[in-house]
C-alpha atoms as a PDB file:
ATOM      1  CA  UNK A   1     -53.268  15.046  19.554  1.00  0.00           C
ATOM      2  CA  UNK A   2     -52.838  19.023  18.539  1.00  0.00           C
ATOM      3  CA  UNK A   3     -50.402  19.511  15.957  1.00  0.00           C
ATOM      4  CA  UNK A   4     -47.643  21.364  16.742  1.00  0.00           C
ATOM      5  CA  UNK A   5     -45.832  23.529  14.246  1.00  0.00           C
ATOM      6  CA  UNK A   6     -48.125  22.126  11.584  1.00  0.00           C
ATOM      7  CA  UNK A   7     -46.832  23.144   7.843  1.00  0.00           C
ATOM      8  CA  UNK A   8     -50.187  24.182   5.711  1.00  0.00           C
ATOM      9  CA  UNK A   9     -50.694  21.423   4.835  1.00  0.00           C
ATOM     10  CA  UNK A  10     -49.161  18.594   6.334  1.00  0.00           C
ATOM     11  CA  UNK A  11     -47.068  16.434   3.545  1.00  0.00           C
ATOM     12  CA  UNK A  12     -47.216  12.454   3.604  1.00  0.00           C
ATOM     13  CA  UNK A  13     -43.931  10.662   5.229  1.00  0.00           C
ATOM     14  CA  UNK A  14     -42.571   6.938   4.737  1.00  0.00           C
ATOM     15  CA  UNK A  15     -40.127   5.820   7.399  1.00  0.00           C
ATOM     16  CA  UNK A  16     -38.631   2.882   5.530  1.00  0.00           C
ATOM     17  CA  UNK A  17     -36.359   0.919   7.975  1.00  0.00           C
ATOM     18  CA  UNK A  18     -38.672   2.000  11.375  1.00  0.00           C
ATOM     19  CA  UNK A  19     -35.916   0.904  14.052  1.00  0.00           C
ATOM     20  CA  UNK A  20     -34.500   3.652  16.594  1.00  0.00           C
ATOM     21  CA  UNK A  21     -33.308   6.327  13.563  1.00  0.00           C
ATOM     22  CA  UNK A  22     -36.340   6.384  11.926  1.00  0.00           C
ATOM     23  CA  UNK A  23     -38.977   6.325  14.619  1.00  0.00           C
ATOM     24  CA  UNK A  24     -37.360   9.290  16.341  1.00  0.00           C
ATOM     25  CA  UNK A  25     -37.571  11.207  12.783  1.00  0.00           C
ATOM     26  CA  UNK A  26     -40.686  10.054  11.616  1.00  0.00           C
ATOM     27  CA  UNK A  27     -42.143  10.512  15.362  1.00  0.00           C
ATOM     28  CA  UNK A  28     -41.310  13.881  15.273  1.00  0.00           C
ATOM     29  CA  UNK A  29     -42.822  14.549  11.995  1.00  0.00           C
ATOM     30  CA  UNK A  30     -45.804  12.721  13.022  1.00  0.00           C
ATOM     31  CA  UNK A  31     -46.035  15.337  16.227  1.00  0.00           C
ATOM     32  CA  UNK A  32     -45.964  17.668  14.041  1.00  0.00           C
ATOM     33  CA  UNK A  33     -49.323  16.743  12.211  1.00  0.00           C
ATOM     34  CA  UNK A  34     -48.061  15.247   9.037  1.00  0.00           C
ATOM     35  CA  UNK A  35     -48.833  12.199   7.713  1.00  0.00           C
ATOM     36  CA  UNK A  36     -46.364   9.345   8.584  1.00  0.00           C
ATOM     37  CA  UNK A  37     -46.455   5.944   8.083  1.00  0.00           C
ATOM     38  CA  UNK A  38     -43.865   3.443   9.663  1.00  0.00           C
ATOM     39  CA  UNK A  39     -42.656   0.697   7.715  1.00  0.00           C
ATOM     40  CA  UNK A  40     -40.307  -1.559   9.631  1.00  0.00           C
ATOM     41  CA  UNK A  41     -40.142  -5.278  11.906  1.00  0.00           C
ATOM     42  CA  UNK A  42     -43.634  -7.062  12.723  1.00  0.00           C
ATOM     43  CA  UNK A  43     -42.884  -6.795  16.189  1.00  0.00           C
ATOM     44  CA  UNK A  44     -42.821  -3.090  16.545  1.00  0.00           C
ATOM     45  CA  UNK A  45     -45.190  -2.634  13.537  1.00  0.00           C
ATOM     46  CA  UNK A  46     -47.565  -4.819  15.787  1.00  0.00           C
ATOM     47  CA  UNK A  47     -47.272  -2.370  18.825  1.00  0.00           C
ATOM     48  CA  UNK A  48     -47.228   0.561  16.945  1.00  0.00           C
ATOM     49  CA  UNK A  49     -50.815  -0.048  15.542  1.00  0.00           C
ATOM     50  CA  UNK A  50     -51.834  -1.200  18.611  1.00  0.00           C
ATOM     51  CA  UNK A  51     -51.106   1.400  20.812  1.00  0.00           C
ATOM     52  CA  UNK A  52     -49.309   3.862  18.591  1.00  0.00           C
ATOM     53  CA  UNK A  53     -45.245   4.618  18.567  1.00  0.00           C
ATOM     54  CA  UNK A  54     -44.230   5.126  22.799  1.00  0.00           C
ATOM     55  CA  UNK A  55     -41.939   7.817  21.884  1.00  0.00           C
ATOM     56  CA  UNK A  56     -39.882   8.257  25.313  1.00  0.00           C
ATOM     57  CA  UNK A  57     -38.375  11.868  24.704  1.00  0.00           C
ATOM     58  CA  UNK A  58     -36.406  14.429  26.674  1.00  0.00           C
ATOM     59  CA  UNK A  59     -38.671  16.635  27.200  1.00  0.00           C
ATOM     60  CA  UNK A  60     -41.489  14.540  26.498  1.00  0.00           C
ATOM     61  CA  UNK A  61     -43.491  11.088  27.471  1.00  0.00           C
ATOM     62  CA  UNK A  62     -46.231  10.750  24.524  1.00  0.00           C
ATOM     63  CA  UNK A  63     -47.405   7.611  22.087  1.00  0.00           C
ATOM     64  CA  UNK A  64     -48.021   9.105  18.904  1.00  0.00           C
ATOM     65  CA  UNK A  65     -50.258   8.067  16.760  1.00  0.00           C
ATOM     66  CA  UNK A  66     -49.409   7.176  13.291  1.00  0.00           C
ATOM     67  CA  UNK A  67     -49.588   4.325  10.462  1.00  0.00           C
ATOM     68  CA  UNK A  68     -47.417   1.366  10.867  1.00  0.00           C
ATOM     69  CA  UNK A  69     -46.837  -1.568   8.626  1.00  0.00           C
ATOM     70  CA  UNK A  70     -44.205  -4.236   6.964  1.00  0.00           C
ATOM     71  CA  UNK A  71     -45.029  -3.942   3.294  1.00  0.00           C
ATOM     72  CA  UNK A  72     -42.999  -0.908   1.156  1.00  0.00           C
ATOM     73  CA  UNK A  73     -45.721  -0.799  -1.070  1.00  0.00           C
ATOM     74  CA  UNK A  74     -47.038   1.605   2.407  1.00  0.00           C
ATOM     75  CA  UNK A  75     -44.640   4.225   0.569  1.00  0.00           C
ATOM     76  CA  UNK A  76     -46.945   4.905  -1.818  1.00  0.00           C
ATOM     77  CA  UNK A  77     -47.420   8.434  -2.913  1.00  0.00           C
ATOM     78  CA  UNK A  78     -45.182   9.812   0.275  1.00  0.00           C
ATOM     79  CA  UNK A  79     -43.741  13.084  -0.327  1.00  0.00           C
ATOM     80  CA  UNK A  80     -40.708  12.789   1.368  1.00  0.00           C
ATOM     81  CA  UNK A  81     -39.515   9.082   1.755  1.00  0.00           C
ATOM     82  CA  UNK A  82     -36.590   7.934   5.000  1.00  0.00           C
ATOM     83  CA  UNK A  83     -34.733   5.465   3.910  1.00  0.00           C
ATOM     84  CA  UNK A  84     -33.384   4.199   7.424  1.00  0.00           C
ATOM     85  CA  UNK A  85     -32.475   0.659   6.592  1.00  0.00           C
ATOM     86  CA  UNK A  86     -29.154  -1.006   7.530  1.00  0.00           C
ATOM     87  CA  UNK A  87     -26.365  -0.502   4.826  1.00  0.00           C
ATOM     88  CA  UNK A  88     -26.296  -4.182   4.257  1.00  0.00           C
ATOM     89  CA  UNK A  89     -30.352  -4.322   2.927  1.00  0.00           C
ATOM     90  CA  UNK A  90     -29.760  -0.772   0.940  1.00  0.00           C
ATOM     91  CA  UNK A  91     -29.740  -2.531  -2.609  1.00  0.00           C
ATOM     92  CA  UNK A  92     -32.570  -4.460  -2.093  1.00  0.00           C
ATOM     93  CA  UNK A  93     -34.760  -2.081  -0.124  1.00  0.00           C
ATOM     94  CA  UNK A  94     -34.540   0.294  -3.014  1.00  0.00           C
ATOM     95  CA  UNK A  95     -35.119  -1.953  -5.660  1.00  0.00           C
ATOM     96  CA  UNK A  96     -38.776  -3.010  -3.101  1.00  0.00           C
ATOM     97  CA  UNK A  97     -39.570   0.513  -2.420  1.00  0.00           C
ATOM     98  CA  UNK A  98     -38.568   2.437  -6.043  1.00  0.00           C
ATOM     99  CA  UNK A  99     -42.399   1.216  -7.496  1.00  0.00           C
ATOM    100  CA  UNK A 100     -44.252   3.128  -5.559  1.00  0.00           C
ATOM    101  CA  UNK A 101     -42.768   6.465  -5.585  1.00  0.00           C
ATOM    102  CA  UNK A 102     -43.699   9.204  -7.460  1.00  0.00           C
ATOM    103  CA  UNK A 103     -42.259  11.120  -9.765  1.00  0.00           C
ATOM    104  CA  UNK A 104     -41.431  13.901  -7.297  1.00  0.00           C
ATOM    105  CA  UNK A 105     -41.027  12.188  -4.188  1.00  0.00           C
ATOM    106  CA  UNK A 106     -37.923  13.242  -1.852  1.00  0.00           C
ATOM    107  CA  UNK A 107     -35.678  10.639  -1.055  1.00  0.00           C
ATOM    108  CA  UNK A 108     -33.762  11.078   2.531  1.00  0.00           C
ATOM    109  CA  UNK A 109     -31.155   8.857   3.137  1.00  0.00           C
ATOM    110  CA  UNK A 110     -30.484   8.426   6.801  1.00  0.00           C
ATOM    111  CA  UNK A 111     -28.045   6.122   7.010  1.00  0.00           C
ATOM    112  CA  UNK A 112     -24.455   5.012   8.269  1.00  0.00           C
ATOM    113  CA  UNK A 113     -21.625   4.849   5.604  1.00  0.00           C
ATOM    114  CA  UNK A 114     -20.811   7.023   2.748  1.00  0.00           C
ATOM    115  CA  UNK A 115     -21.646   4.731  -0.357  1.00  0.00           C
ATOM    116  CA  UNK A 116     -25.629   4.368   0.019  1.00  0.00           C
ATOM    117  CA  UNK A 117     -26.499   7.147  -1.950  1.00  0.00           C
ATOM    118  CA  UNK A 118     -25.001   5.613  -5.074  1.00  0.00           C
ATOM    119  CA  UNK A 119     -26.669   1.972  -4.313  1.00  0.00           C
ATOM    120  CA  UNK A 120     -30.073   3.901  -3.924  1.00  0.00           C
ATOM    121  CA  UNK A 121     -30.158   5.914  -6.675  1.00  0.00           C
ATOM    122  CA  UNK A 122     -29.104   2.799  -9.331  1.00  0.00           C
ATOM    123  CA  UNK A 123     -32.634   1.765  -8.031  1.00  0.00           C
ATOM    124  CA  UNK A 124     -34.598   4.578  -8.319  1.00  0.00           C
ATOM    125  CA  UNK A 125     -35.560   7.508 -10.604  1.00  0.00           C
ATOM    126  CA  UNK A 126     -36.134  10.530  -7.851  1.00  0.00           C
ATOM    127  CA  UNK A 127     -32.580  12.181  -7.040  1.00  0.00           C
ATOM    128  CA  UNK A 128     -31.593  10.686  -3.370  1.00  0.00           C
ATOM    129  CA  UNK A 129     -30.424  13.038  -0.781  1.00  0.00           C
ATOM    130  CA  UNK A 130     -28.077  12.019   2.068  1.00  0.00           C
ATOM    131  CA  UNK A 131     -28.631  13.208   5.506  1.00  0.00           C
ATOM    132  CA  UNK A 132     -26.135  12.673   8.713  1.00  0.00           C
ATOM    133  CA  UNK A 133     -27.591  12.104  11.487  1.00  0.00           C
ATOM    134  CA  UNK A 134     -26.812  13.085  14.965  1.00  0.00           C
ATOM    135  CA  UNK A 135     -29.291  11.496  17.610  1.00  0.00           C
ATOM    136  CA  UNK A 136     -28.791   9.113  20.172  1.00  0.00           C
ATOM    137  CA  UNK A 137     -31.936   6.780  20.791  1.00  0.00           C
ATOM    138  CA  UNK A 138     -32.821   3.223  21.300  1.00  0.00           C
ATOM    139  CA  UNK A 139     -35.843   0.971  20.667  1.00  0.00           C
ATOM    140  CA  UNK A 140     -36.325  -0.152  24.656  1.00  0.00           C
ATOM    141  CA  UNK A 141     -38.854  -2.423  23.451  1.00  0.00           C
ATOM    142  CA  UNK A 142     -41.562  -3.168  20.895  1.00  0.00           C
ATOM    143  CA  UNK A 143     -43.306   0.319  19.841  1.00  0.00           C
ATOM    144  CA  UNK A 144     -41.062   1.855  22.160  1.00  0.00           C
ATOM    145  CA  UNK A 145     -38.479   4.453  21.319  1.00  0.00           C
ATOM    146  CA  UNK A 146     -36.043   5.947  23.865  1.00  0.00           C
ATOM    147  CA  UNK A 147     -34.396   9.302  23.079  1.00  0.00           C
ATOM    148  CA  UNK A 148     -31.190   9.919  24.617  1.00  0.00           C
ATOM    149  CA  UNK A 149     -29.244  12.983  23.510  1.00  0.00           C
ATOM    150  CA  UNK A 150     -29.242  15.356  19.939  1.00  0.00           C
ATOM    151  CA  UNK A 151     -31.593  15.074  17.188  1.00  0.00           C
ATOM    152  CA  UNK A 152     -30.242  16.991  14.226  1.00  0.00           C
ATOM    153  CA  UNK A 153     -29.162  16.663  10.717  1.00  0.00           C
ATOM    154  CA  UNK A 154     -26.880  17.523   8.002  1.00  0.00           C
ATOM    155  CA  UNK A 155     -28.706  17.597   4.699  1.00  0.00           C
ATOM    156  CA  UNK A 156     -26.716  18.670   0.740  1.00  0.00           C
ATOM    157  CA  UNK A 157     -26.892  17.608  -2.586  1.00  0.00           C
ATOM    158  CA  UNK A 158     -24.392  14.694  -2.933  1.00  0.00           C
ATOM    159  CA  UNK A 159     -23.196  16.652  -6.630  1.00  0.00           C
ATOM    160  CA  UNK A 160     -22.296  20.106  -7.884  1.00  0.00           C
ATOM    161  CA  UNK A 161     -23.563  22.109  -9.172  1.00  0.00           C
ATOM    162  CA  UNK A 162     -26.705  21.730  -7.771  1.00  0.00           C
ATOM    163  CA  UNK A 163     -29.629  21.684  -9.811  1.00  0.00           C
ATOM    164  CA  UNK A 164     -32.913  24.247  -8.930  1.00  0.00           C
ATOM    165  CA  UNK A 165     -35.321  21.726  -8.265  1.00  0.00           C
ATOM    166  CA  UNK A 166     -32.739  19.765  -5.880  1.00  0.00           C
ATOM    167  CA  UNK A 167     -32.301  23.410  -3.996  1.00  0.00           C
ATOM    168  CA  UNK A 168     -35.690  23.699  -3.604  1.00  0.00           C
ATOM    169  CA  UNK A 169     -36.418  19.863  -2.168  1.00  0.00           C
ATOM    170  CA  UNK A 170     -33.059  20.740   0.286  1.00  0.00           C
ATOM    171  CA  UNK A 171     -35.118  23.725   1.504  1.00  0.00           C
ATOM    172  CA  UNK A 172     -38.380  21.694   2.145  1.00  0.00           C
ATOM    173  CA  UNK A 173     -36.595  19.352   3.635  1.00  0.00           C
ATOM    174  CA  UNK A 174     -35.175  21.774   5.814  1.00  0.00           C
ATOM    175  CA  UNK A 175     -38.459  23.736   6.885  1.00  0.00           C
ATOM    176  CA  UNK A 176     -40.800  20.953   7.097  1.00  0.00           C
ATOM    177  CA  UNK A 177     -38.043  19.282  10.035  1.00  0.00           C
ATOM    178  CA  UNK A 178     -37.301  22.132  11.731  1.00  0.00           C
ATOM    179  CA  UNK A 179     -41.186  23.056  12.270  1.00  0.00           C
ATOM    180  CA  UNK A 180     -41.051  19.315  13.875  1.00  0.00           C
ATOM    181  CA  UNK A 181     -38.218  20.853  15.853  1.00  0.00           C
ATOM    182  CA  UNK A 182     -35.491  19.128  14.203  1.00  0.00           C
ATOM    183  CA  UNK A 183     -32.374  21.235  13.602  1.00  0.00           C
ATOM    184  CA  UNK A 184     -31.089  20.618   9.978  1.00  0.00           C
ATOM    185  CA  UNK A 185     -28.198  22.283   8.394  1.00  0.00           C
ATOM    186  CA  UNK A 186     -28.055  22.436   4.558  1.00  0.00           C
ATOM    187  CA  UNK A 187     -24.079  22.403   4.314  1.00  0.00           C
ATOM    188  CA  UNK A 188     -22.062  22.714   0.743  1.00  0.00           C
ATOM    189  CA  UNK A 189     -19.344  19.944   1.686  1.00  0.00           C
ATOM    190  CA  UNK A 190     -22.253  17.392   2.432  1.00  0.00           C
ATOM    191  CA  UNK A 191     -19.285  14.668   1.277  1.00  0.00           C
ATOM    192  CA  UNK A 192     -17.402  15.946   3.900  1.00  0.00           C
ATOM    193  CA  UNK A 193     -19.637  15.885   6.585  1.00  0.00           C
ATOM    194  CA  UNK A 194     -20.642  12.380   5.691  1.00  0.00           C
ATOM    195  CA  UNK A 195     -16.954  11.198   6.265  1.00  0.00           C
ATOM    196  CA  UNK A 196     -17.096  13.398   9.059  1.00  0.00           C
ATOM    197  CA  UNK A 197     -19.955  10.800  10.529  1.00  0.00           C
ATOM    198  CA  UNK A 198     -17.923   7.889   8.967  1.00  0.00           C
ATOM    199  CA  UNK A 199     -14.776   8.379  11.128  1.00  0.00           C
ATOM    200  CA  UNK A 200     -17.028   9.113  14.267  1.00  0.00           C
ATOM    201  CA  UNK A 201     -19.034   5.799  14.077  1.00  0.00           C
ATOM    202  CA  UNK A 202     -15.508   4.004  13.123  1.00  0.00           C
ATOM    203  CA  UNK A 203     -13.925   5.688  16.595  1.00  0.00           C
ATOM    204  CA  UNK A 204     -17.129   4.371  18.742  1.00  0.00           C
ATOM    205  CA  UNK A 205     -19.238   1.647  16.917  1.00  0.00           C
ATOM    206  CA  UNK A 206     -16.643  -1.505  17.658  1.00  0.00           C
ATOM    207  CA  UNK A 207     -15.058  -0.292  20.670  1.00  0.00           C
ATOM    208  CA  UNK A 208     -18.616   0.015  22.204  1.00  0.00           C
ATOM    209  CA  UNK A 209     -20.066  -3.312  20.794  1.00  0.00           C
ATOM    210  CA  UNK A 210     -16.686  -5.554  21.210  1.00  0.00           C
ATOM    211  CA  UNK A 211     -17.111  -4.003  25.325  1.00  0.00           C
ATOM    212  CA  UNK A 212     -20.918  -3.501  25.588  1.00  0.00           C
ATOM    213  CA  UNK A 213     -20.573  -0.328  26.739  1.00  0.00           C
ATOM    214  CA  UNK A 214     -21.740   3.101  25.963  1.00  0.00           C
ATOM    215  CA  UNK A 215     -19.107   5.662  24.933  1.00  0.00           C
ATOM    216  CA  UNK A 216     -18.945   7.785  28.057  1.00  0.00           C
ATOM    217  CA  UNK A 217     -17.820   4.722  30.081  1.00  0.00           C
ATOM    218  CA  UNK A 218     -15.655   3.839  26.696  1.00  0.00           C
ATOM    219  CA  UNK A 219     -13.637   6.165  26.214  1.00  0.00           C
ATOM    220  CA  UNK A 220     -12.175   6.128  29.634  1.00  0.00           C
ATOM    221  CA  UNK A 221     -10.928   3.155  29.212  1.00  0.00           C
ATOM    222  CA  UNK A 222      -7.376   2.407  29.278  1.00  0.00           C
ATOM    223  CA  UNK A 223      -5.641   2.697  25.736  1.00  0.00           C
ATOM    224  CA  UNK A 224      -9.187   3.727  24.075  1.00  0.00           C
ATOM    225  CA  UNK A 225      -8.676   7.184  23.032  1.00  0.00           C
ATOM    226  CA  UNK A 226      -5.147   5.983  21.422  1.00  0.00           C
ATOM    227  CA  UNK A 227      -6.831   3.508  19.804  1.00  0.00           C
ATOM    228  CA  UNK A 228      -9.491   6.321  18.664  1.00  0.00           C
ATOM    229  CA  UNK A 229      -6.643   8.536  17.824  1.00  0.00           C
ATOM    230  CA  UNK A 230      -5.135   5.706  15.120  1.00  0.00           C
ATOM    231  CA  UNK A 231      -8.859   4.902  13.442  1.00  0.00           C
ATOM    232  CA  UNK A 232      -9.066   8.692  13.054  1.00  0.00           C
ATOM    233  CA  UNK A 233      -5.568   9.030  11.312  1.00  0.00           C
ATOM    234  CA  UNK A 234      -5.964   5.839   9.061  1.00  0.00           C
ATOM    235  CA  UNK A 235      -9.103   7.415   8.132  1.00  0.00           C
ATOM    236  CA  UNK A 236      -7.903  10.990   7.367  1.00  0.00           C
ATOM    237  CA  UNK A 237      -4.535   9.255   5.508  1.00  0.00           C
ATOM    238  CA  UNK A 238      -7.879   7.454   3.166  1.00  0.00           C
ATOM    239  CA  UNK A 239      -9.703  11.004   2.874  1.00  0.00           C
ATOM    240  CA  UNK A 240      -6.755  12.773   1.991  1.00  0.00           C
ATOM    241  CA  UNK A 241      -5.968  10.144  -0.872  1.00  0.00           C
ATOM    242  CA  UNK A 242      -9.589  10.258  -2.327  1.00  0.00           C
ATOM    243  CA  UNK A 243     -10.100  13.966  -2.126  1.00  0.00           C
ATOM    244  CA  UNK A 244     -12.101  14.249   0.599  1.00  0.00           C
ATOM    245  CA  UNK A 245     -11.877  17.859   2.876  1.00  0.00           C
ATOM    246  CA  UNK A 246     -12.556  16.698   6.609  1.00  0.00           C
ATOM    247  CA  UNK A 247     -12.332  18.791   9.513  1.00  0.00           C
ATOM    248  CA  UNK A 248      -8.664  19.990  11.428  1.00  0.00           C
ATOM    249  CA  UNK A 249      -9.963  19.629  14.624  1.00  0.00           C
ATOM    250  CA  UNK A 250     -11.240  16.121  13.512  1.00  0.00           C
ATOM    251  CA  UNK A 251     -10.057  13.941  16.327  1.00  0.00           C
ATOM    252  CA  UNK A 252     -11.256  16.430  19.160  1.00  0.00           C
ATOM    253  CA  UNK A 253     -14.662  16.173  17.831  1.00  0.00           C
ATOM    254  CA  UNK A 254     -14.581  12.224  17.834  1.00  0.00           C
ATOM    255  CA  UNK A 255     -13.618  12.615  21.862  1.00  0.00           C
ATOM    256  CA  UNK A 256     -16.280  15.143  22.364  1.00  0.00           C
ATOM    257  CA  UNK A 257     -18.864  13.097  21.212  1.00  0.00           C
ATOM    258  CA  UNK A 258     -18.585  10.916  24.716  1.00  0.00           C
ATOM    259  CA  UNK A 259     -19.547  14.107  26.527  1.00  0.00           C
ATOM    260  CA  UNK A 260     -22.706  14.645  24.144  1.00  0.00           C
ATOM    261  CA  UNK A 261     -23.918  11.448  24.102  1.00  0.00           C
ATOM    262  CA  UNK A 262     -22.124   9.421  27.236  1.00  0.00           C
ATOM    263  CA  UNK A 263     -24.825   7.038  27.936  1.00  0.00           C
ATOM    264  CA  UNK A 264     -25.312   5.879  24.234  1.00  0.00           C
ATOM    265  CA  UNK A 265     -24.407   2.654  23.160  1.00  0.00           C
ATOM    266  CA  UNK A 266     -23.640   2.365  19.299  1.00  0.00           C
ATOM    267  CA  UNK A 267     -25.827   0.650  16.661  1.00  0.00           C
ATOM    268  CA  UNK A 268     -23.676  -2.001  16.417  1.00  0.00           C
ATOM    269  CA  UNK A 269     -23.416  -2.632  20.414  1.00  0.00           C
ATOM    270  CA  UNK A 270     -27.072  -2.652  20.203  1.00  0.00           C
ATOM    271  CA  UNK A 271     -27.415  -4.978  17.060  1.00  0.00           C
ATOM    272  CA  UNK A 272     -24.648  -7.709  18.666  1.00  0.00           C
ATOM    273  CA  UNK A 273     -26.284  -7.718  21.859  1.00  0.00           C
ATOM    274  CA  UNK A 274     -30.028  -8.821  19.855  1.00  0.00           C
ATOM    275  CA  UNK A 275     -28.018 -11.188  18.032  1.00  0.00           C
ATOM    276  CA  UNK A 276     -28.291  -9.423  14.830  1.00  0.00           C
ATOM    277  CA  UNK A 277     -25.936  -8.612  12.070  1.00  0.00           C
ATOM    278  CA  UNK A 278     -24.120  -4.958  12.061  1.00  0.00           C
ATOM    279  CA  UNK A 279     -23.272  -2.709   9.323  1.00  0.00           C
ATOM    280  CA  UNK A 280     -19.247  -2.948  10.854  1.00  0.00           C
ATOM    281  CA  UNK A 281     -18.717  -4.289   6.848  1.00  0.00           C
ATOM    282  CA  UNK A 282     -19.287  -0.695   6.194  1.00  0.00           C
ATOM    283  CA  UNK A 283     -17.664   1.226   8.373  1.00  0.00           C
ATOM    284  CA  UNK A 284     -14.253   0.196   9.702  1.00  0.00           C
ATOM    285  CA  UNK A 285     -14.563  -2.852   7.150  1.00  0.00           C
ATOM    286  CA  UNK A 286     -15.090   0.035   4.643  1.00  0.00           C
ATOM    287  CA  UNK A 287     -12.175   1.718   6.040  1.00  0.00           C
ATOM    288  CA  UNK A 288     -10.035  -1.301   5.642  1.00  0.00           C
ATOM    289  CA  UNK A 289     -10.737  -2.215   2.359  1.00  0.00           C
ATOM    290  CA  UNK A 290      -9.976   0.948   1.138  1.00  0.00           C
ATOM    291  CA  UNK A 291      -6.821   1.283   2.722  1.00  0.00           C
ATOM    292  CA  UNK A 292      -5.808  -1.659   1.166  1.00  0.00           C
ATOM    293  CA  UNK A 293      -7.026  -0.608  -2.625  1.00  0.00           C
ATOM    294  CA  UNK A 294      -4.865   2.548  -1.823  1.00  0.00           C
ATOM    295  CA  UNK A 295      -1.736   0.973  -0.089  1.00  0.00           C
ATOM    296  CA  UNK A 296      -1.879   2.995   3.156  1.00  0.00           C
ATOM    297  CA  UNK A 297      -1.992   1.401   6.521  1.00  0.00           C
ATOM    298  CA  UNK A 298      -5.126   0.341   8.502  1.00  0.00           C
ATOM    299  CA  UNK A 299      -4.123  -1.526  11.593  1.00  0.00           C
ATOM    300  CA  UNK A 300      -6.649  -0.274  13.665  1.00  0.00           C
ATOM    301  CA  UNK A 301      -9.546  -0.388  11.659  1.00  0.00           C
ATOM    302  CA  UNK A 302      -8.748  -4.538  10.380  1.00  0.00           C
ATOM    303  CA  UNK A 303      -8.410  -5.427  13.838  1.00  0.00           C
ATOM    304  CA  UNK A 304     -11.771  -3.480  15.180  1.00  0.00           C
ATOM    305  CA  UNK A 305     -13.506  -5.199  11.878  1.00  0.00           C
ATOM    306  CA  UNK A 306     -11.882  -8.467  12.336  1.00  0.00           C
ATOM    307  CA  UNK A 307     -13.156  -8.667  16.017  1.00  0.00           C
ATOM    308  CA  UNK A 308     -16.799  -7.302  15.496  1.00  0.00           C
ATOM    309  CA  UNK A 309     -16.793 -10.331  12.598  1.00  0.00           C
ATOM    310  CA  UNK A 310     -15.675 -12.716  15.102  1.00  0.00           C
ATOM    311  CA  UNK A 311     -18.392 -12.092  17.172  1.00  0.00           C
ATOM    312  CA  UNK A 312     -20.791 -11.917  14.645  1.00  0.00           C
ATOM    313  CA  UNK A 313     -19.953 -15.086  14.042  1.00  0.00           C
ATOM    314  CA  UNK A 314     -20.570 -16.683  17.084  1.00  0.00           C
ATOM    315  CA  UNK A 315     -22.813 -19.889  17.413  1.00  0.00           C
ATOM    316  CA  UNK A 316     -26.217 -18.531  17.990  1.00  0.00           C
ATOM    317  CA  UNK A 317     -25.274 -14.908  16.575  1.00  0.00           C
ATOM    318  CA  UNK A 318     -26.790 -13.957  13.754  1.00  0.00           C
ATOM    319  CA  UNK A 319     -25.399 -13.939  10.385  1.00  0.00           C
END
C-alpha cells in the first residue's frame, strides 16, 4: 500500500486495547506508513493477521495491513503507545504494558473518564498524556472496523506548567496524527475538555444502551433531552465544586452531538448488547459518587447508573 503523508521516518505505534477507538487511530497511522501493531481480543487479532484490519471508512473501503497480536509485551520499543483499554482494566493494563516501554516512549491515553491518567501513570515511568476523543465507529465484526462520523482529538499536558520535553512530545503527537489526517488540537484547559467529554458520554452512553438506540433516534424521544438537561446540571453543580472550568454553552453542545453523530450507538449500548461489562462505573457512576462525597444532588445520574447495573446484571450478561 503507498504511504500517504508519510513522516521521515515513520515512528513505531502500539494500539493497546485494539477495539473500535483504537483500530480507527492506529488504522490511520498505519495508512500513513508507520509502524503499528494492534494489541487487542483473539478474535479480531486472528482476522487482523489474516487478512489485515477491514477498515470501513467514509471516504474509504481498504484492509490495512499491519501487526496484530494479544500479548503487551508487542509494545515493545513503540514510540508512541494508545492506551485504548476500558476504564475498568486501566490499572492492570499498565502495570502488563509499563515493562516494555522505553524510556522515552509517548503514552496516549484514549480513553473515557477523567481519572485514568492518574491510574496509568502510578504504573509507569514515561509522563502519560490524555487525549479526548471524538469519533464515532464500531467493530461490525472480527477485523472489521466501521467508521461512522468525526475522527479528531484533544491532546494537553494533564499539569502546569508544562515541562519542555512534554511540549515537544504534545507537538509530535500532534504532527505525526494530523499527517494521518487526524485533526488534533493541543488545548491549555485539557482538564476541561476532558469533563467536557465526561458530561457528553454521561448525557448519551445510558440513555442509548438502557434503549438500544443510537442518539439521533434518542434524543427525540419523549422526556430525553430533559433528562439530558439534569445529567448536564448535576454534572456542572460537581465541576463547579472541584474547580473545574467547563464550557457556557455546555448543554447545547451535548444536544448537538445527535446531529454529528445520529446513527452512533454509545460504547456502552454496544458493550450491553455483546454481553459485556461497560465502563457506566465511570461515568455517571463516577458522577454519582462524587456528588455524594460533595453533598450535591445526582438524581439523574444514580438512576441512569443504577439501571445500566441492572442490566449488567442480568442472567447471561456479563459481569
Amino acid at each position: 500500500m503507498e504511504a500517504r503523508g508519510l513522516t521521515d521516518p515513520p515512528i513505531r505505534v502500539a494500539v493497546l486495547g485494539a477495539g473500535a477507538v483504537g483500530c480507527y487511530f492506529g488504522g490511520m497511522l498505519a495508512r500513513a506508513g508507520h509502524d503499528v501493531t494492534l494489541i487487542g481480543r483473539a478474535l479480531h487479532v486472528d482476522a487482523i493477521r489474516r487478512g489485515g484490519l477491514h477498515f470501513e471508512g467514509l471516504a474509504f473501503d481498504e484492509h490495512v495491513r499491519l501487526a496484530a497480536s494479544t500479548d503487551p509485551a508487542a509494545a515493545r520499543a513503540a514510540q508512541l503507545l494508545l492506551f485504548c483499554v476500558k476504564s475498568t482494566d486501566t490499572d492492570a493494563a499498565a502495570a502488563q504494558v509499563a515493562p516494555w516501554l522505553d524510556a522515552d516512549s509517548i503514552v496516549l491515553s484514549l480513553q473515557n473518564g477523567v481519572d485514568n491518567i492518574e491510574r496509568i501513570q502510578a504504573a509507569v515511568s514515561q509522563p502519560v498524556i490524555p487525549a479526548v476523543v471524538y469519533v464515532a465507529t464500531e467493530m461490525a465484526g472480527p477485523g472489521h472496523l466501521r467508521h461512522h462520523g468525526r475522527g479528531d482529538l484533544v491532546i494537553g499536558a494533564p499539569g502546569r506548567p508544562v515541562p519542555a520535553a512534554l511540549a515537544g512530545a504534545l507537538q509530535r503527537v500532534q504532527l505525526w496524527f494530523s499527517q494521518a489526517g487526524v485533526p488534533v488540537v493541543i488545548s491549555a484547559n485539557i482538564l476541561g475538555e476532558l469533563w467536557t467529554k465526561l458530561v457528553v458520554n454521561c448525557a448519551y452512553n445510558a440513555i442509548s444502551a438502557i434503549t438500544q438506540l443510537p442518539y439521533g433516534a434518542a434524543i427525540g424521544g419523549r422526556g430525553i433531552r430533559e433528562v439530558m438537561r439534569d445529567v448536564v446540571g448535576e454534572a456542572l453543580a460537581i465541576a463547579a465544586a472541584r474547580g473545574v472550568q467547563l464550557p457556557e454553552d455546555l448543554l447545547a453542545r451535548v444536544y448537538r452531538i445527535a446531529e454529528a453523530m445520529p446513527k452512533q450507538y454509545s460504547s456502552t449500548a454496544q458493550d450491553l448488547a455483546r454481553g459485556r461489562a461497560t465502563e457506566i462505573d465511570h461515568l455517571n457512576g463516577y458522577l454519582a459518587s462524587q456528588g455524594d462525597a460533595l453533598g450535591l444532588p445526582v438524581p439523574a445520574n444514580r438512576a441512569l447508573h443504577a439501571l445500566v447495573k441492572l442490566i449488567e446484571s442480568k442472567p447471561g450478561a456479563s459481569a
